[in-house]
Protein backbone atom coordinates (compact mmCIF):
# COMPACT_ATOMS: atom_id res chain seq x y z
CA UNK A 1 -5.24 -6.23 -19.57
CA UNK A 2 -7.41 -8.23 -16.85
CA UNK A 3 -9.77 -5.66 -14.82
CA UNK A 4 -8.78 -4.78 -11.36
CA UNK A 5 -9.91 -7.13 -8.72
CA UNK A 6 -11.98 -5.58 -6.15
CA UNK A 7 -12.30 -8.59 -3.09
CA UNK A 8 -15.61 -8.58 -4.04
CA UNK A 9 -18.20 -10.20 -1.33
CA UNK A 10 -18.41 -13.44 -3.34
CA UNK A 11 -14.68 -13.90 -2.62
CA UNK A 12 -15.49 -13.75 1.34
CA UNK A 13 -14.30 -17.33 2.03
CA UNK A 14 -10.79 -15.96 0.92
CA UNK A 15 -10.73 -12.61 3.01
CA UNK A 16 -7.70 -10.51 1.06
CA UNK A 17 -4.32 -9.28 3.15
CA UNK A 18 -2.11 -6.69 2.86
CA UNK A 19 1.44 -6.83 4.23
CA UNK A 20 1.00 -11.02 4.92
CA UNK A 21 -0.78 -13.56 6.88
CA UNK A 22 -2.59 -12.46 9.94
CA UNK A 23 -3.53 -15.05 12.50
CA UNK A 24 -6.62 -12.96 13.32
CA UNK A 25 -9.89 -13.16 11.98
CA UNK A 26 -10.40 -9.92 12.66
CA UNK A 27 -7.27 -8.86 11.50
CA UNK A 28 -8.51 -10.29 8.22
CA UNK A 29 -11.41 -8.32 7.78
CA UNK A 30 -9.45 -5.00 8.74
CA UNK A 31 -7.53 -6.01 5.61
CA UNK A 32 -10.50 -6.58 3.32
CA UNK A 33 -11.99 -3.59 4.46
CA UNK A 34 -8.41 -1.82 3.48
CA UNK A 35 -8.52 -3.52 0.12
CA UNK A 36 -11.97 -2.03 -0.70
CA UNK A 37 -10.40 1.28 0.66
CA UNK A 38 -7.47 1.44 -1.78
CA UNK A 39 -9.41 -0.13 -4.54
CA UNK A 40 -12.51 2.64 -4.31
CA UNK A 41 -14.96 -0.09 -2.98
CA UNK A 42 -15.27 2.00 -0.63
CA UNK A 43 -15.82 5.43 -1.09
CA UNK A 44 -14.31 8.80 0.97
CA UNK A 45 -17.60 10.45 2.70
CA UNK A 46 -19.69 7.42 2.64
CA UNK A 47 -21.24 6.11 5.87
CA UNK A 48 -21.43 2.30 6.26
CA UNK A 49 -22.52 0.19 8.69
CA UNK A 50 -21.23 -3.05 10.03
CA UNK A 51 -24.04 -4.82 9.57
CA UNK A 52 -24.65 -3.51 5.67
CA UNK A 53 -20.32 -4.33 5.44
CA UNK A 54 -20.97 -7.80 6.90
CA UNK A 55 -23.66 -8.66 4.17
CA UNK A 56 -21.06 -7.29 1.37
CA UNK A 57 -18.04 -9.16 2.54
CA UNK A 58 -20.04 -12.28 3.67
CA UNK A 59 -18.95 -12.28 6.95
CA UNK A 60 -20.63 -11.63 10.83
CA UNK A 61 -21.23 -8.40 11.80
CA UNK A 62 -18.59 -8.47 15.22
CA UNK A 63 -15.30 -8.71 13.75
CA UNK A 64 -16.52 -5.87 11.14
CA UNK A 65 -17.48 -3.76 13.67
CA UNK A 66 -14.33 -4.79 15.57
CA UNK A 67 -12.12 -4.48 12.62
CA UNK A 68 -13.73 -1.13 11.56
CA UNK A 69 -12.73 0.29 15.20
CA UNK A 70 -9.07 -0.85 14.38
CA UNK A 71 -9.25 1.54 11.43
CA UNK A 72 -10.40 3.80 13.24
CA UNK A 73 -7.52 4.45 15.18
CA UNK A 74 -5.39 4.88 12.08
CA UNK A 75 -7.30 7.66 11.47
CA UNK A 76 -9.44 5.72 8.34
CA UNK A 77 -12.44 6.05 9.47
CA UNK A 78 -15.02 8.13 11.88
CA UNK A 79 -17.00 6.80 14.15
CA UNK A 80 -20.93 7.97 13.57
CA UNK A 81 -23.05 7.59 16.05
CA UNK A 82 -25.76 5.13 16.01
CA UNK A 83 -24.88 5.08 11.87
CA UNK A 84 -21.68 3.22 11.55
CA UNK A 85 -18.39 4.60 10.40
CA UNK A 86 -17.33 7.32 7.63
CA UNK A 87 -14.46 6.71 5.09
CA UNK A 88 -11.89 9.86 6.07
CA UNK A 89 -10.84 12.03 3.71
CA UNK A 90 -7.10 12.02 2.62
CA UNK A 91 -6.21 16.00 1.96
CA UNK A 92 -3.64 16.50 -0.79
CA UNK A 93 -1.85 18.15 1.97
CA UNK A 94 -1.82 15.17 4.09
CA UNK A 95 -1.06 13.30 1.11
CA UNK A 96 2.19 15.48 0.74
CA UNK A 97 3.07 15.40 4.57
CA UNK A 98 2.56 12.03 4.08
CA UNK A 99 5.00 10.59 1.25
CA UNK A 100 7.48 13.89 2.47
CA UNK A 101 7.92 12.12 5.98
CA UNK A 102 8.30 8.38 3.99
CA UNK A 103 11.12 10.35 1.69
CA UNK A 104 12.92 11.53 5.22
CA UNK A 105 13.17 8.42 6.57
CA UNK A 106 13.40 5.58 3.31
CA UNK A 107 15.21 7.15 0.89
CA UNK A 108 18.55 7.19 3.69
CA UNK A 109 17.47 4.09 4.83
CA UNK A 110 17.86 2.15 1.43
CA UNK A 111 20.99 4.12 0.65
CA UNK A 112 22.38 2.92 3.41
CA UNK A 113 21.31 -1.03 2.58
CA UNK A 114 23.10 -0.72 -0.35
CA UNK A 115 26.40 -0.69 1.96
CA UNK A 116 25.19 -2.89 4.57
CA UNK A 117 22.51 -5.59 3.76
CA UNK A 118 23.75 -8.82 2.30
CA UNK A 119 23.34 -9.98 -0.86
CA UNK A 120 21.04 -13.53 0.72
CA UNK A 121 18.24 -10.70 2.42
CA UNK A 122 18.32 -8.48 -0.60
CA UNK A 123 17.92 -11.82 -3.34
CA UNK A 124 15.02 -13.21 -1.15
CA UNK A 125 13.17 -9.69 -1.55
CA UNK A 126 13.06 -11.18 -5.82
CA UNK A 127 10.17 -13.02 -5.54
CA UNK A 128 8.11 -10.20 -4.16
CA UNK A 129 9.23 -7.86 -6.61
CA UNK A 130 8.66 -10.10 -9.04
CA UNK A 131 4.83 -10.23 -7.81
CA UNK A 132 4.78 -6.68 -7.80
CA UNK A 133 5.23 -6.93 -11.43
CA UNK A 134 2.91 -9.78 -12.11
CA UNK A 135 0.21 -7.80 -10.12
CA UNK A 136 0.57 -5.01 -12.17
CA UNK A 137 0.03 -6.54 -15.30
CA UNK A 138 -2.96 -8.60 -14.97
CA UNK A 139 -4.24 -5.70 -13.29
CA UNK A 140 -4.61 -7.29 -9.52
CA UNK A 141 -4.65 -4.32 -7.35
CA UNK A 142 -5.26 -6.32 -3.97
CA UNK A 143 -2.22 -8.30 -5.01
CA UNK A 144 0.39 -5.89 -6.13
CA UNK A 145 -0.35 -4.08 -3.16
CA UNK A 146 -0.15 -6.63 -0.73
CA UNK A 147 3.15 -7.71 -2.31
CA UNK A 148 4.91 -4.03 -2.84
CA UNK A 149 4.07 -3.97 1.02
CA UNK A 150 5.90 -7.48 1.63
CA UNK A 151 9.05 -5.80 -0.42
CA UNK A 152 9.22 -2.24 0.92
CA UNK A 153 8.74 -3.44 4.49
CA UNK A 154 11.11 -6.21 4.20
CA UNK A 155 13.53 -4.31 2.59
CA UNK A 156 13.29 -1.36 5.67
CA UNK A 157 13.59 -4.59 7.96
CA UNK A 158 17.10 -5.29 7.12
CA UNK A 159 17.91 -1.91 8.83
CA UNK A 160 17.14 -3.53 11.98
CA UNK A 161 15.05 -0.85 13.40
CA UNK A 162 11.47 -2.02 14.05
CA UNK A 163 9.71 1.11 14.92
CA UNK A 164 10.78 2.34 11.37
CA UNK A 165 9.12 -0.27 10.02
CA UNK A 166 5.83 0.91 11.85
CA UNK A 167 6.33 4.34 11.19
CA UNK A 168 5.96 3.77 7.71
CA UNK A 169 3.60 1.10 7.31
CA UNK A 170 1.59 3.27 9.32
CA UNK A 171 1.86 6.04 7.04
CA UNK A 172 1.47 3.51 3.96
CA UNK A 173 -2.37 2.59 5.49
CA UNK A 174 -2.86 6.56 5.98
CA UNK A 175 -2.60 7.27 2.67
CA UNK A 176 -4.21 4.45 1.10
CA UNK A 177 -3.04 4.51 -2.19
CA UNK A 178 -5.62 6.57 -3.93
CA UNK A 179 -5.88 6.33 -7.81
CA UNK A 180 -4.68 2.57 -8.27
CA UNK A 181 -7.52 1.74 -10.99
CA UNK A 182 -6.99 4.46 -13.00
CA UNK A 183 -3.35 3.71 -13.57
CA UNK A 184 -4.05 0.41 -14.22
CA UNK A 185 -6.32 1.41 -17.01
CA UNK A 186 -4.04 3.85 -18.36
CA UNK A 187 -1.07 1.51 -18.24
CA UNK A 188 1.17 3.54 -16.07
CA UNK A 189 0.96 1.28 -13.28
CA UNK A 190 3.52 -1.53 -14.94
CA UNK A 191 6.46 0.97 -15.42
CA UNK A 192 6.07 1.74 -11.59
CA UNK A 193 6.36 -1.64 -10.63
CA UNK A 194 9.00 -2.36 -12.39
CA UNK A 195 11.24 0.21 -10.23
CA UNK A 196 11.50 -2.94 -7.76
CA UNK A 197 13.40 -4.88 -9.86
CA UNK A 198 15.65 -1.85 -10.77
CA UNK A 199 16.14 -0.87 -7.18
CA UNK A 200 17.03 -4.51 -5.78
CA UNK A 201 19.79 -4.77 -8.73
CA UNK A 202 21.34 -1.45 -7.79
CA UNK A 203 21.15 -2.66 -4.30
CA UNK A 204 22.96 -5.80 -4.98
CA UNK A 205 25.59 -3.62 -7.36
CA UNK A 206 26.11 -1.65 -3.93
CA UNK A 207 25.42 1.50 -5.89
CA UNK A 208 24.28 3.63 -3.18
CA UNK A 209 23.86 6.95 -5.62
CA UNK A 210 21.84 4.36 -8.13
CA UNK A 211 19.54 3.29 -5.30
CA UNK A 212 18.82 7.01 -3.89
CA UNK A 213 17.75 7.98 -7.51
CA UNK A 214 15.27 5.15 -7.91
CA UNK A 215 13.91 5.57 -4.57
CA UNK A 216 13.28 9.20 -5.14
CA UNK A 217 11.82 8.67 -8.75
CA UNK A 218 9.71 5.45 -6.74
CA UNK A 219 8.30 7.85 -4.16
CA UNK A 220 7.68 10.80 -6.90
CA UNK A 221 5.39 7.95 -8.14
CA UNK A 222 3.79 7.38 -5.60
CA UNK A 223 2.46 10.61 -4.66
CA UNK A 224 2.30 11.96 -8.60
CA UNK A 225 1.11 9.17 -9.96
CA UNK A 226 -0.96 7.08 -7.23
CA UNK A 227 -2.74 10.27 -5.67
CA UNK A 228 -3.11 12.14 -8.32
CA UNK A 229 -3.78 10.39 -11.91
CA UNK A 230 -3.07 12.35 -14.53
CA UNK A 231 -1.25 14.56 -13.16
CA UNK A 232 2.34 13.07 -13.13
CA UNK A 233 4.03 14.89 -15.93
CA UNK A 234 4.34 18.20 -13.83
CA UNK A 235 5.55 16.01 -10.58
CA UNK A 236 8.96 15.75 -10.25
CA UNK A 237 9.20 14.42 -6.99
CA UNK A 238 8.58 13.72 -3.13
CA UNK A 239 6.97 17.26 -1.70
């Protein structure tokens, strides 16, 4: 299996996304700076300065600074004074409040797609499932989860309710995705992705009992297995 990629600062000319295209530079670094968040780049605790971020990720020190204030209002950062900005800490409590409220509100939501979306918007969510898949197996972390947010969000979109959409991609940046590399290197990470492929097929079958057990068994796996590594065998579920 290839190693993880990290968007490391040789890669700057080709700043990483997650969730799609932004037509903002700044926009773009926020993203590359969430990249090295969910792939351990950088580090919970740490201070780091915009300058000292701008020489990593071969970029000026303004939109870092700019695009490290943007995190900071998702709550990823601190602000330090006269230092920079500290990586927040993600409690296992949050973590739980976290996937419990995504649980509340996608595991209905889907259910419900499986009645109402059409088959045209559920077959164009393939090819991002089929990324998710790809990602996982050559290891790609900034890729799998740039495209798992591409399928989950699209997939909430066909409910037609754009603040849902928010809500959750909100809480998807909050919790960052801790533990990524270490599934990768234990191979658990594939079986996960998979789940995409299995949900959009019930989803096309209309199998609304189908989809709510996937979704559950997806979201245990998110919080077992992506927060926590190692520890998935005693988690049964979304807290």
């Amino acid at each position: 299996m290839a190693a993880p990629r990290t968007g490391s600062p040789s890669a700057a000319p080709a700043l990483p996304t997650l969730g799609g295209k932004k037509s903002s530079y700044r926009e773009r670094v926020a993203d590359a700076l969430r990249a090295a968040l969910v792939t351990g780049e950088l580090r919970p605790g740490e201070v780091y300065s915009a300058p000292t971020l701008a020489a990593r990720f071969g970029v000026s020190a303004t939109p870092v600074r700019e695009a490290m204030l943007d995190l900071a209002k998702e709550g990823l950062v601190d602000t330090v004074p006269n230092k920079g900005f500290r990586v927040t800490a993600v409690s296992e409590k949050q973590l739980d409040e976290y996937t419990h409220i995504r649980s509340l509100i996608e595991i209905p939501t889907t259910v419900e797609l499986a009645r109402s979306a059409d088959r045209v918007s559920l077959e164009a969510l393939r090819p991002a499932a089929r990324e998710i898949v790809s990602a996982a197996a050559a290891g790609d972390l900034i890729a799998y989860v740039e495209a798992d947010t591409r399928f989950h969000l699209g997939l909430l979109a066909l409910a037609g309710n754009g603040h849902l959409v928010e809500v959750v991609g909100d809480l998807r940046k909050r919790s960052r995705l801790y533990g990524l590399t270490a599934l990768v290197e234990a191979g658990r990470l594939l079986a996960s992705a998979q789940e995409h492929l299995e949900l959009l097929d019930a989803l096309l079958d209309g199998d609304g009992e189908a989809v709510r057990k996937v979704m559950t068994r997806h979201l245990g796996h998110v919080r077992g297995l992506w927060s926590a590594p190692g520890e998935d065998d005693r988690y049964a579920g979304p807290r």
